[in-house]
C-alpha atoms as a PDB file:
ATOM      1  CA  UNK A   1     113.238 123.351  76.223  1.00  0.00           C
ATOM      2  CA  UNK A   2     113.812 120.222  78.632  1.00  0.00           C
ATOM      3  CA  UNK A   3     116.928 121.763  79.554  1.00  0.00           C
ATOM      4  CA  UNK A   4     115.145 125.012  81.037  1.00  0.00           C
ATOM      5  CA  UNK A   5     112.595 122.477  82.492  1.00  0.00           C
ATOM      6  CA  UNK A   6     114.819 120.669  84.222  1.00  0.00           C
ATOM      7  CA  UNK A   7     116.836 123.375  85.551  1.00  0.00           C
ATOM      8  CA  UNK A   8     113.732 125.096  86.936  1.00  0.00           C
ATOM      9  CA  UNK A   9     112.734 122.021  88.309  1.00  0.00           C
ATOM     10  CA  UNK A  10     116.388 121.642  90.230  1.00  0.00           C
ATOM     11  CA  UNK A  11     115.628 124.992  91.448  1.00  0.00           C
ATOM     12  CA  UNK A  12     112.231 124.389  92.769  1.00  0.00           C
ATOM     13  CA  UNK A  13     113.850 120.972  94.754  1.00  0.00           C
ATOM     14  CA  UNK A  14     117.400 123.136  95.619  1.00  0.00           C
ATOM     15  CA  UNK A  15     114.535 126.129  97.541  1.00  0.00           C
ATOM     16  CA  UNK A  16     112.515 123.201  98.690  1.00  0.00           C
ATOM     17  CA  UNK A  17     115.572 121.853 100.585  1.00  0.00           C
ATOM     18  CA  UNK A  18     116.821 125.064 101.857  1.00  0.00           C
ATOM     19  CA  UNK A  19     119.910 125.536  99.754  1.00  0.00           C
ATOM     20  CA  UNK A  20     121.551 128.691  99.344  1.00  0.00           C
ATOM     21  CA  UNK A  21     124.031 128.322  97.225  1.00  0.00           C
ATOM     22  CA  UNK A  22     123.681 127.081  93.151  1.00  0.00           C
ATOM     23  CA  UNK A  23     125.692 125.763  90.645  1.00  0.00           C
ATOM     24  CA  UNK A  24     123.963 124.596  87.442  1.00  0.00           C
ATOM     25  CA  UNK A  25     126.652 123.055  84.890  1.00  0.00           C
ATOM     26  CA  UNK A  26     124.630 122.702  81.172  1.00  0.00           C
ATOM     27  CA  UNK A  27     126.045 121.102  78.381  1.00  0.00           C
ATOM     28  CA  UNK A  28     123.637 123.376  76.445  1.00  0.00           C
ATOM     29  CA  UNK A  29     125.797 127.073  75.570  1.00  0.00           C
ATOM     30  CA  UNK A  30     122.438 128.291  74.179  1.00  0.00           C
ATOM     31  CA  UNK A  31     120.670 127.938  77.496  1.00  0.00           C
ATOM     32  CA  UNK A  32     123.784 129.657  79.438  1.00  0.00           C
ATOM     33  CA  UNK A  33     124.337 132.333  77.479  1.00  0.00           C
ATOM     34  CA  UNK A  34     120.533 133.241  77.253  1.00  0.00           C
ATOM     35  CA  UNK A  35     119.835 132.759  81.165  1.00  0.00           C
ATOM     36  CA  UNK A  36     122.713 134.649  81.777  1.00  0.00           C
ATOM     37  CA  UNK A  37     122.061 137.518  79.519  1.00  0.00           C
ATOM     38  CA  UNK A  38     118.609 137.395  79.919  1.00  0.00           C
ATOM     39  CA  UNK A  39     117.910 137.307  76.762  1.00  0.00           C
ATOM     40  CA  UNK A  40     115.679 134.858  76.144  1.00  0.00           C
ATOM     41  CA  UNK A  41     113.799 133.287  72.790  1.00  0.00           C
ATOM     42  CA  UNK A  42     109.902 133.495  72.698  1.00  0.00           C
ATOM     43  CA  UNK A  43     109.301 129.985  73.296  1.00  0.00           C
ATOM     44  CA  UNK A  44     111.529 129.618  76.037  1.00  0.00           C
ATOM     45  CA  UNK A  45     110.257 132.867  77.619  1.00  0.00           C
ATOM     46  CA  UNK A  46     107.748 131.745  81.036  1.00  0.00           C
ATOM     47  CA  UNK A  47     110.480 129.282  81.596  1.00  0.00           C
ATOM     48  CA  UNK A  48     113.101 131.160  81.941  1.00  0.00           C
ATOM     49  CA  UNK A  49     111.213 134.093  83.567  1.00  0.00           C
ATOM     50  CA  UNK A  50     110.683 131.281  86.604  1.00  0.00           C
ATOM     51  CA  UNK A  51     114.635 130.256  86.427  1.00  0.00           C
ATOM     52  CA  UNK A  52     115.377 134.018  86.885  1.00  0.00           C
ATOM     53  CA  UNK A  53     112.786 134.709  89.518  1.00  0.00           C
ATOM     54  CA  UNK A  54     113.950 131.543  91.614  1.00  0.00           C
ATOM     55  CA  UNK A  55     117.439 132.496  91.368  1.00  0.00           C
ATOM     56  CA  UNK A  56     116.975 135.872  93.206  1.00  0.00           C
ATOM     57  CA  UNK A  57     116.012 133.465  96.327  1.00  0.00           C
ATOM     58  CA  UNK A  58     118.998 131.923  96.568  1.00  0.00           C
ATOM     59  CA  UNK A  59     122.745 133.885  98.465  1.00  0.00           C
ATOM     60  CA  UNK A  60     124.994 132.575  95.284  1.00  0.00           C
ATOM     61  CA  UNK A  61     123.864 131.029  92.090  1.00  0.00           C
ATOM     62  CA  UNK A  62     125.928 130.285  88.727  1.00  0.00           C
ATOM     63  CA  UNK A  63     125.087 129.106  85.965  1.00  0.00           C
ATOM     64  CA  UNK A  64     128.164 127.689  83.645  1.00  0.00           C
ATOM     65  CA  UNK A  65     128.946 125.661  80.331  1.00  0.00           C
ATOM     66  CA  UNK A  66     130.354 122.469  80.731  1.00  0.00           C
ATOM     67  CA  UNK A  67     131.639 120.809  77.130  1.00  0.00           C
ATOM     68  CA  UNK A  68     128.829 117.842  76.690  1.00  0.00           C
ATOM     69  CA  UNK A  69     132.514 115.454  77.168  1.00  0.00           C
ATOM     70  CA  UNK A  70     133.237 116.627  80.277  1.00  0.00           C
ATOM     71  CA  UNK A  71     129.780 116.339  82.078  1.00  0.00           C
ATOM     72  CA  UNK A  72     129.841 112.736  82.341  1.00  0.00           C
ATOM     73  CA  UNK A  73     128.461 113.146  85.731  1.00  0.00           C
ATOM     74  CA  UNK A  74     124.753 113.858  84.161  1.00  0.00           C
ATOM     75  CA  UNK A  75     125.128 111.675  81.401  1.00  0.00           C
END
């Protein structure tokens, strides 16, 4: 759940700023697989219906796995 949260809230700041082009790297395969098959759990539902409605605003957005040991960017 604070994975979706902060991703939607990246997405609110990435529109705010104008941005047309997303990458989101998550250490979290649960959350990529589900935003990108929109298929999405109950409790992660209203979330995720914002990530996918402020991802058709930008030109080009992905959303990828990145192996917790290789994202030592964001930790």
């Amino acid at each position: 759940m604070a994975q979706s949260m902060a991703v939607r809230a990246a997405l609110f700041f990435a529109k705010a700023h104008n941005l047309t082009h997303v990458w989101i790297q998550s250490d979290s395969l649960v959350f990529v697989l589900a935003i990108n098959s929109k298929t999405w759990p109950m409790e992660l539902y209203e979330v995720l219906m914002d990530i996918a409605l402020l991802s058709s605003t930008f030109s080009v957005i992905c959303f990828s796995f990145i192996p917790r040991h290789q994202n030592s960017l964001a930790n």
